[in-house]
N, C-alpha and C. Protein backbone atom coordinates (compact mmCIF):
# COMPACT_ATOMS: atom_id res chain seq x y z
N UNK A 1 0.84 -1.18 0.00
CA UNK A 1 0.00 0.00 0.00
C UNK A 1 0.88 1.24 0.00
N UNK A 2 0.81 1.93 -0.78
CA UNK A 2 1.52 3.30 -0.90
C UNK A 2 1.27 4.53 0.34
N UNK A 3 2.12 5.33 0.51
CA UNK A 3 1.62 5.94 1.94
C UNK A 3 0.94 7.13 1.17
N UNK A 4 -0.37 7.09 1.16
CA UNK A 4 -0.83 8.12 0.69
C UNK A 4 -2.44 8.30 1.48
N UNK A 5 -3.16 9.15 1.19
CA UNK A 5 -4.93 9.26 1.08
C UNK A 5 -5.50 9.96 0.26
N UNK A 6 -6.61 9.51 -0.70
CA UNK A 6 -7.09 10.02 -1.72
C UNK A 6 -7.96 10.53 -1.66
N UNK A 7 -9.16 9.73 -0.38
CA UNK A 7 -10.48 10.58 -0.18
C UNK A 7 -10.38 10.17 1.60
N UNK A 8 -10.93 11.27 1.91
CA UNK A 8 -11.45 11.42 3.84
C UNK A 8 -13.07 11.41 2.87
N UNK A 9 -14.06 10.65 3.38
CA UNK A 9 -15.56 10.88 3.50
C UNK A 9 -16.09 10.78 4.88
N UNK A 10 -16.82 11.99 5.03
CA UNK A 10 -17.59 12.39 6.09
C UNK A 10 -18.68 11.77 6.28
N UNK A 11 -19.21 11.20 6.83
CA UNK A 11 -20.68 10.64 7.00
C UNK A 11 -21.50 11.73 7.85
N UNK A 12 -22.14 12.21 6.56
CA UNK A 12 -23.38 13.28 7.30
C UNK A 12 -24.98 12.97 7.49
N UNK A 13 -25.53 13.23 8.40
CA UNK A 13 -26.93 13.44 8.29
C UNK A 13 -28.17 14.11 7.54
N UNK A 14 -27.26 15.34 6.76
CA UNK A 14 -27.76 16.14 5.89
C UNK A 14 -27.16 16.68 4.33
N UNK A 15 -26.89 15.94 3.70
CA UNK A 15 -25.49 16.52 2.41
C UNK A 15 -26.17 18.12 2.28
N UNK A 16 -27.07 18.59 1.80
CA UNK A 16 -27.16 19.93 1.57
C UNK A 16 -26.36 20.82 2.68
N UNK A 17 -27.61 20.53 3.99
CA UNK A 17 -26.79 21.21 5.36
C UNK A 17 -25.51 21.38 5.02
N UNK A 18 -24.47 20.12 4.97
CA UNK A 18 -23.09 20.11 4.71
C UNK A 18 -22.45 20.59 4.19
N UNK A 19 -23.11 20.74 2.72
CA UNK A 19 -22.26 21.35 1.43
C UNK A 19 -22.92 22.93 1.89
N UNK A 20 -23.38 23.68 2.00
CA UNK A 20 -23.46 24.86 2.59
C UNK A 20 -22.71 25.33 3.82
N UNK A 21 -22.40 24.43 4.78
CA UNK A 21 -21.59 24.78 5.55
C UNK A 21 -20.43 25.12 5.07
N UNK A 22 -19.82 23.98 3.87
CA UNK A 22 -18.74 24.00 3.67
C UNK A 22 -18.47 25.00 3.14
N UNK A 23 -19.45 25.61 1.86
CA UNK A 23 -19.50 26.53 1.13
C UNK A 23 -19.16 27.79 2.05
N UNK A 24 -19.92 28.03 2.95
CA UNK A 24 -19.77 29.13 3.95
C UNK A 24 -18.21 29.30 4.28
N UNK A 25 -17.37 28.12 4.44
CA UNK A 25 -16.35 28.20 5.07
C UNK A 25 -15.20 28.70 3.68
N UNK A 26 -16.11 28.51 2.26
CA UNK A 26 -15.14 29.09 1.08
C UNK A 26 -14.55 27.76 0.42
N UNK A 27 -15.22 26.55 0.45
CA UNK A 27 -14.74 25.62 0.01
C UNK A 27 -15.44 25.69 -1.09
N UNK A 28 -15.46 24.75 -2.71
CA UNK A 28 -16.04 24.86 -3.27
C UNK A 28 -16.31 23.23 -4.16
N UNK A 29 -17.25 22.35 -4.43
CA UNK A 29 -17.39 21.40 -4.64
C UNK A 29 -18.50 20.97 -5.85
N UNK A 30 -18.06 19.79 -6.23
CA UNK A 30 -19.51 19.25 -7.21
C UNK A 30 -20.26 18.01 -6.88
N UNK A 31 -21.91 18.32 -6.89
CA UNK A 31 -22.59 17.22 -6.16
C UNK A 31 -22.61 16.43 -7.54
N UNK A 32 -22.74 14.63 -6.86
CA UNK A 32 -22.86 14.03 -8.05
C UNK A 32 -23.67 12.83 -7.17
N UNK A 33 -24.94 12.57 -7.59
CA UNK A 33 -25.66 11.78 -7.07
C UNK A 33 -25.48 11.72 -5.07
N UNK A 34 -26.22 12.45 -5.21
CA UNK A 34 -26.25 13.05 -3.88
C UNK A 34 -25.01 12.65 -2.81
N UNK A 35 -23.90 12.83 -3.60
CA UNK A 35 -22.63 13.41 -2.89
C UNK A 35 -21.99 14.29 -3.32
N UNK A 36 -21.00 14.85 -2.13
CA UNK A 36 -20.24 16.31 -2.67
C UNK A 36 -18.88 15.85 -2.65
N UNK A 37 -18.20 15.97 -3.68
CA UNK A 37 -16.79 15.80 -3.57
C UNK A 37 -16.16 17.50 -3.42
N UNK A 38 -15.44 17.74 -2.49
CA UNK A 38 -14.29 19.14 -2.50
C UNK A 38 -13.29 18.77 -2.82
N UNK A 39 -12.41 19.26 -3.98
CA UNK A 39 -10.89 18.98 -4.00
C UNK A 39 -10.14 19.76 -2.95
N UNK A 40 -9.20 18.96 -2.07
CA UNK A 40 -8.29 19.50 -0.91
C UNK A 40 -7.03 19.12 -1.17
N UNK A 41 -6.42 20.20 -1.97
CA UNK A 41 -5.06 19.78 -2.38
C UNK A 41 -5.16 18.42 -2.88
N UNK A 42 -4.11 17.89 -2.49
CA UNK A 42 -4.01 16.71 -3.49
C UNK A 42 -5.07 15.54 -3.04
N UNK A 43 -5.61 16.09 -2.57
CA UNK A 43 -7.02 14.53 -1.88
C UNK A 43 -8.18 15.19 -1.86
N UNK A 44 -9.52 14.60 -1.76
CA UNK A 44 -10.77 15.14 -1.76
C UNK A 44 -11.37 14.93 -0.47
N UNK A 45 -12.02 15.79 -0.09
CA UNK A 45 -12.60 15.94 1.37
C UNK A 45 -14.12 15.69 0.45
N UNK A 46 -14.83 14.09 0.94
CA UNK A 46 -16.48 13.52 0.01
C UNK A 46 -17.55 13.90 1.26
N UNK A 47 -18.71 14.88 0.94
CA UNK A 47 -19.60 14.49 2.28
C UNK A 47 -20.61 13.39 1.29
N UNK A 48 -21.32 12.73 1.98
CA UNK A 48 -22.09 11.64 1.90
C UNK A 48 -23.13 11.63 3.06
N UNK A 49 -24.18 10.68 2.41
CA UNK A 49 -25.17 10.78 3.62
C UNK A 49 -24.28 9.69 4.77
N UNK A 50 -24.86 9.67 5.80
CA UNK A 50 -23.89 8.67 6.96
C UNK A 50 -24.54 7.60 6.62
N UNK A 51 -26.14 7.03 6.56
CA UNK A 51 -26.42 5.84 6.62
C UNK A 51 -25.79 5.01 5.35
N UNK A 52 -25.71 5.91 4.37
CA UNK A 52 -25.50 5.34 2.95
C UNK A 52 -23.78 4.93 3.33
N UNK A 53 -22.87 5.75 3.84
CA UNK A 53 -21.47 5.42 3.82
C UNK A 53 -21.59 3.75 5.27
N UNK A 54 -22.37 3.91 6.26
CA UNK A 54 -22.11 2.94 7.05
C UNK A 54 -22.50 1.41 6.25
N UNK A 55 -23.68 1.82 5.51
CA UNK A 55 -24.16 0.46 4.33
C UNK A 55 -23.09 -0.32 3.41
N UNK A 56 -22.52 1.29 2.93
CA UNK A 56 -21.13 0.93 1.67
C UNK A 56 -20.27 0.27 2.45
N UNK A 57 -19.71 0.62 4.11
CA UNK A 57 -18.59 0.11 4.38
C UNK A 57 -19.46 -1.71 5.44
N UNK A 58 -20.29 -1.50 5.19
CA UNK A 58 -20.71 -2.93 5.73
C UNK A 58 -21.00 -3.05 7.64
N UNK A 59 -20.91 -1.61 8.34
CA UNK A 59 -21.24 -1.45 9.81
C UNK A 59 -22.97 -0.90 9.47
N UNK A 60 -23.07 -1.21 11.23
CA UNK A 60 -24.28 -0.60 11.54
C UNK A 60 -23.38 0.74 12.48
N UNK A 61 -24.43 2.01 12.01
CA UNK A 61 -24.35 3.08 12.42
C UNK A 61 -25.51 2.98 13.29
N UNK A 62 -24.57 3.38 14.93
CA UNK A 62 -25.13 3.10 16.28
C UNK A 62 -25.83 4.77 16.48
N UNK A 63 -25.55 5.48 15.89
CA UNK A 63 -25.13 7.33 15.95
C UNK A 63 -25.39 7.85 17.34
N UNK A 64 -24.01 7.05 17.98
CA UNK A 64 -23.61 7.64 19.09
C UNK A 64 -22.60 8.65 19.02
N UNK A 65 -23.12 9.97 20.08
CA UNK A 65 -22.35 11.01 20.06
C UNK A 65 -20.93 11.05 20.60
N UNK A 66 -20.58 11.60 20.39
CA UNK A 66 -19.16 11.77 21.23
C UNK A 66 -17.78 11.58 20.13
N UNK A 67 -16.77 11.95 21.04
CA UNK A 67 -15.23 11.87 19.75
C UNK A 67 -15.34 10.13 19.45
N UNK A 68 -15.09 10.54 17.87
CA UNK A 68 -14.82 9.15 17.28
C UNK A 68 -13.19 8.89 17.26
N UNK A 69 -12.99 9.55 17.54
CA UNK A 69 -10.68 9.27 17.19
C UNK A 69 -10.14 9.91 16.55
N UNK A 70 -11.16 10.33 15.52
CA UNK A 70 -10.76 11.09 14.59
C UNK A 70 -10.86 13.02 14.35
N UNK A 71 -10.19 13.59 13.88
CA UNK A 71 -10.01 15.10 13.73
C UNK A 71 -9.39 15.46 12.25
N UNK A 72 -9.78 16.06 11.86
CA UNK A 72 -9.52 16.81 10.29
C UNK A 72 -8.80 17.80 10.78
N UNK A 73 -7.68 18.34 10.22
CA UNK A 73 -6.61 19.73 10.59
C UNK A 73 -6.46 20.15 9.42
N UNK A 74 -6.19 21.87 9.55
CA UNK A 74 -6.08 22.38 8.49
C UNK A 74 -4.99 23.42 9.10
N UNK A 75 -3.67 23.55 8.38
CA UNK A 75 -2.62 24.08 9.36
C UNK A 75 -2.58 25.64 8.34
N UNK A 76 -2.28 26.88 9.02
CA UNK A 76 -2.48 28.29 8.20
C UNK A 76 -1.18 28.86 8.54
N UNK A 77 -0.92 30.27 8.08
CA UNK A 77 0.16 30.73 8.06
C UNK A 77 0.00 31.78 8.96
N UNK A 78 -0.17 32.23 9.97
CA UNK A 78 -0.50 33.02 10.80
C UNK A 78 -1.34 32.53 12.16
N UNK A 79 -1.20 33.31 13.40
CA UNK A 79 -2.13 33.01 14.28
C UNK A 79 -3.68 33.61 13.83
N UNK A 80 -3.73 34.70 13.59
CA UNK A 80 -4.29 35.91 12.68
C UNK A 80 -5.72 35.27 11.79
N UNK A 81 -4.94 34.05 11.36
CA UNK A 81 -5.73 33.39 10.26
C UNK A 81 -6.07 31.95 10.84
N UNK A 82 -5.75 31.44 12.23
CA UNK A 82 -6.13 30.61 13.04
C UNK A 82 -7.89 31.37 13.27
N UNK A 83 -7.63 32.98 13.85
CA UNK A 83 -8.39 33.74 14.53
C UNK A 83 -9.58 33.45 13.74
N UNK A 84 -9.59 34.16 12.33
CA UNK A 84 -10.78 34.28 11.38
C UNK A 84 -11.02 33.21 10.81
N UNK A 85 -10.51 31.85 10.40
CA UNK A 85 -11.25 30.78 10.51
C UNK A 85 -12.61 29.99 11.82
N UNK A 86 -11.72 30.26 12.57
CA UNK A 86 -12.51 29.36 14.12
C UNK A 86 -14.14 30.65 13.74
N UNK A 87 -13.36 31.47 13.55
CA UNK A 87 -14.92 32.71 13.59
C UNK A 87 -15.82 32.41 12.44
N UNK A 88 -15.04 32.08 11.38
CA UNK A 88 -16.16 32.00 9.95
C UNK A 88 -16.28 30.99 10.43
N UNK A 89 -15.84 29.75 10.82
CA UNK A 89 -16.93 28.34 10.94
C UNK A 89 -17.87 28.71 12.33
N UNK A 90 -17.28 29.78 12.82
CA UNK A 90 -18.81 29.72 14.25
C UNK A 90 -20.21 30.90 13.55
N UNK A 91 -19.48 31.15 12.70
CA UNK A 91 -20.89 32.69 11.73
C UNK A 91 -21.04 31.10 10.99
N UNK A 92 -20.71 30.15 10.31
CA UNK A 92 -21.41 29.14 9.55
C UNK A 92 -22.03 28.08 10.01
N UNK A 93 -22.15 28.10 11.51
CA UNK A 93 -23.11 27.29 11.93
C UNK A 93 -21.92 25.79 12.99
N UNK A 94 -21.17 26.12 12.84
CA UNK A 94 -20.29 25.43 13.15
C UNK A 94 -20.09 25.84 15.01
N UNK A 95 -19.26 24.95 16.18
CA UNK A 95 -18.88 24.65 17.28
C UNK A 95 -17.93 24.74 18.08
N UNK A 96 -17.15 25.93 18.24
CA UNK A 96 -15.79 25.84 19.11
C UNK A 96 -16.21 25.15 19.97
N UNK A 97 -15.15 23.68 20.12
CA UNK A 97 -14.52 23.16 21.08
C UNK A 97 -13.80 23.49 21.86
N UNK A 98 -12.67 24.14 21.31
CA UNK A 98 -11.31 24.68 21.93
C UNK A 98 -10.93 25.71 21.51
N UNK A 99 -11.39 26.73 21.94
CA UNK A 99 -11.02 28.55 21.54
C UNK A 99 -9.24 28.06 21.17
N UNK A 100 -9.39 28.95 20.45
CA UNK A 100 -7.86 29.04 19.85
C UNK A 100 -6.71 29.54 20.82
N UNK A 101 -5.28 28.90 21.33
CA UNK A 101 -4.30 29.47 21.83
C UNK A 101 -3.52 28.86 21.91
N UNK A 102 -2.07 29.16 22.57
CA UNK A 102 -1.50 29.02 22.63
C UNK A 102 -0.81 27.38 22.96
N UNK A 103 0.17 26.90 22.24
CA UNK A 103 -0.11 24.96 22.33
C UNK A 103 1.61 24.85 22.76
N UNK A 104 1.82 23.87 23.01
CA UNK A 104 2.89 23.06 23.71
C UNK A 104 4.35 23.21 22.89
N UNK A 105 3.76 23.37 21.70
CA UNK A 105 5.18 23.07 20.44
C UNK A 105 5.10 24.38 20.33
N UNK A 106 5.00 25.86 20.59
CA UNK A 106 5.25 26.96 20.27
C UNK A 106 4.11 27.53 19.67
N UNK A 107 3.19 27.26 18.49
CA UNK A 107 2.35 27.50 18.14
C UNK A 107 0.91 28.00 18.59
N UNK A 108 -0.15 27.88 17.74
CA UNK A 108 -1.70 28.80 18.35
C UNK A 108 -2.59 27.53 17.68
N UNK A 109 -3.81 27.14 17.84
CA UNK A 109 -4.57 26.15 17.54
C UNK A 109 -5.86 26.35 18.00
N UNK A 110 -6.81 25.81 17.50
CA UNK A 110 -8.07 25.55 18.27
C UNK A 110 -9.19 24.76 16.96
N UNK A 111 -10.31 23.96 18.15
CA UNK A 111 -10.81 23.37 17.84
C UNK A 111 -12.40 24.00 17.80
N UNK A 112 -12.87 23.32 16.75
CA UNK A 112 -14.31 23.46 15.93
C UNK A 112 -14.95 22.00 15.58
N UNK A 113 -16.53 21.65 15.54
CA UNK A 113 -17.05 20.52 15.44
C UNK A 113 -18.18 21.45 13.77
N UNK A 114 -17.86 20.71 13.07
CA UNK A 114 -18.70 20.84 12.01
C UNK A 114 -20.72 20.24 12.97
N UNK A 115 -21.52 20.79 11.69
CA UNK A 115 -22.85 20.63 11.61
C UNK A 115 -22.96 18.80 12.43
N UNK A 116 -22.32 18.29 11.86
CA UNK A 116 -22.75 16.72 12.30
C UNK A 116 -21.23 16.23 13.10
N UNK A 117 -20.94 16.94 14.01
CA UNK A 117 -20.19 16.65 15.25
C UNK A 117 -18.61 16.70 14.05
N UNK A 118 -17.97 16.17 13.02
CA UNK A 118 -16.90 16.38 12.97
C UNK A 118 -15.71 17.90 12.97
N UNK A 119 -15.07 16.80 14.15
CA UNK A 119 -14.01 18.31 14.76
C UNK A 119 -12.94 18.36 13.47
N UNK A 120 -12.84 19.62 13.95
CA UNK A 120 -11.43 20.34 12.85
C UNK A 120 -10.78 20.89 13.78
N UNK A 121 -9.41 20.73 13.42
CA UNK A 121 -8.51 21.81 14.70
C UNK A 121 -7.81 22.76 13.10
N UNK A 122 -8.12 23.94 13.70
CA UNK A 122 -7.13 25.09 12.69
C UNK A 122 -5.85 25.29 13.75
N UNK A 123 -4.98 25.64 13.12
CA UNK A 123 -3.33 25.54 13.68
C UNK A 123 -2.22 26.49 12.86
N UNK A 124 -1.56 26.99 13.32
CA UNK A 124 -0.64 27.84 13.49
C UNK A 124 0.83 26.71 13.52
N UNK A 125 1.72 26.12 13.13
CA UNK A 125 2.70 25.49 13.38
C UNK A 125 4.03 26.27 13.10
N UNK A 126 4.63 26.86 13.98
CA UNK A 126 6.06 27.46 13.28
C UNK A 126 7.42 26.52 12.70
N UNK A 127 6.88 25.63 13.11
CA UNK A 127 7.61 24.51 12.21
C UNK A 127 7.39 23.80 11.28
N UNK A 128 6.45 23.94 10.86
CA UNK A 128 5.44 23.44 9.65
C UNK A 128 5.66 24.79 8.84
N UNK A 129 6.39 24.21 7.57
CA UNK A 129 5.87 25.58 6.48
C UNK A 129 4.61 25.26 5.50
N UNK A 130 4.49 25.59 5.17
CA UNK A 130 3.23 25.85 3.81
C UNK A 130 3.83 26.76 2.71
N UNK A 131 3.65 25.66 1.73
CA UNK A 131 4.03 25.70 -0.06
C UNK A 131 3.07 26.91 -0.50
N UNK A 132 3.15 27.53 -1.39
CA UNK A 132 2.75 28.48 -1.78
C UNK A 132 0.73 27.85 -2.17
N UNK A 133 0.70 26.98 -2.55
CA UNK A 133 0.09 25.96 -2.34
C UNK A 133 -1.09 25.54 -1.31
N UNK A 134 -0.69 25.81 -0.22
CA UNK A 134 -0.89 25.39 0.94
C UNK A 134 -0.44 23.71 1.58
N UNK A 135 0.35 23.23 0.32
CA UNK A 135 0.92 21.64 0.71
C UNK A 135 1.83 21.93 2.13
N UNK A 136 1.87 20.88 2.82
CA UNK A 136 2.52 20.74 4.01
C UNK A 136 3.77 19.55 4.12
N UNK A 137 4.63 20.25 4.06
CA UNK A 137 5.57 18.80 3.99
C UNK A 137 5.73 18.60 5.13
N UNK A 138 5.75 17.52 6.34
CA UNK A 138 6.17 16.94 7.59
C UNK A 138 8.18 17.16 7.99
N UNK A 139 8.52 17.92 8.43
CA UNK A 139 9.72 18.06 8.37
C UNK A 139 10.51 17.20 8.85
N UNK A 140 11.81 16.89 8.80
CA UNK A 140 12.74 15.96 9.53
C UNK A 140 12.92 16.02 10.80
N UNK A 141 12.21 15.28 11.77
CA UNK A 141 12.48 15.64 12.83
C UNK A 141 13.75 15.18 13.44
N UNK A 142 14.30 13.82 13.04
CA UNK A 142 15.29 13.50 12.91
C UNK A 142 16.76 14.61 12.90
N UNK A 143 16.79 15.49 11.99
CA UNK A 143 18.04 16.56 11.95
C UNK A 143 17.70 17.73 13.53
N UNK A 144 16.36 17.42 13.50
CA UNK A 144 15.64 18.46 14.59
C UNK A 144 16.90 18.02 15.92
N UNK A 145 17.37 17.12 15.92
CA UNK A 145 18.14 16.31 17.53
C UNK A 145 19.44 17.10 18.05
């Protein structure tokens, strides 16, 4: 298996709800039989209805609340731009978890729960650069010693 990911799909309760949220947040996507694919850099962020994705992957969806393990990150170039994200997803209907501040590795962060509970943490990393792009290469931590 190659180390890669091609699609994250969201299992939502509402695809419209969703794709408007997303829209709100400045994303931009095409529905195709009542799913939304967003291109995210080099992978696609799919919303889908949830019952239909728990069917495709062969579980029963219990739709119990609470953290599943999982978190979506989206890392920015500024604290500044940590600030006015966490705000446009709370004007779009969206959930601070974790007001944005100050984190362990030097940086600023905070957490948000989309329309159907999935969290996003926006982040500030001063060790993380961003490609003109917005690609993120994982740096050597190794030379870091």
């Amino acid at each position: 298996m190659e180390q890669r990911i091609s699609l994250v799909t969201l299992g939502v309760s509402d695809v419209a709800r969703a794709k408007a949220f997303y829209e709100q947040l400045g994303w931009h996507g095409q529905e195709v039989e009542e799913t939304v694919f967003l291109q995210a850099g080099g992978l696609a962020l799919v919303l889908w209805g949830r019952d239909k994705l728990a069917a495709d992957a062969g579980v029963s969806d219990r739709r119990t609340d609470g953290f599943g393990g999982v978190t979506l990150a989206q890392n920015v170039r500024s604290r500044e731009e940590v600030d006015e994200l966490m705000a446009t997803a709370t004007k779009a209907g969206g959930t601070v978890t974790m007001p944005a501040r100050e984190t362990f590795y030097g940086g600023y962060a905070g957490y948000f729960a989309d329309p159907d509970g999935h969290l996003w943490e926006i982040a500030w990393n001063p060790g993380f650069t961003l490609a003109a792009d917005g690609t993120l290469t994982v740096p050597d931590f190794s030379a870091m010693d």
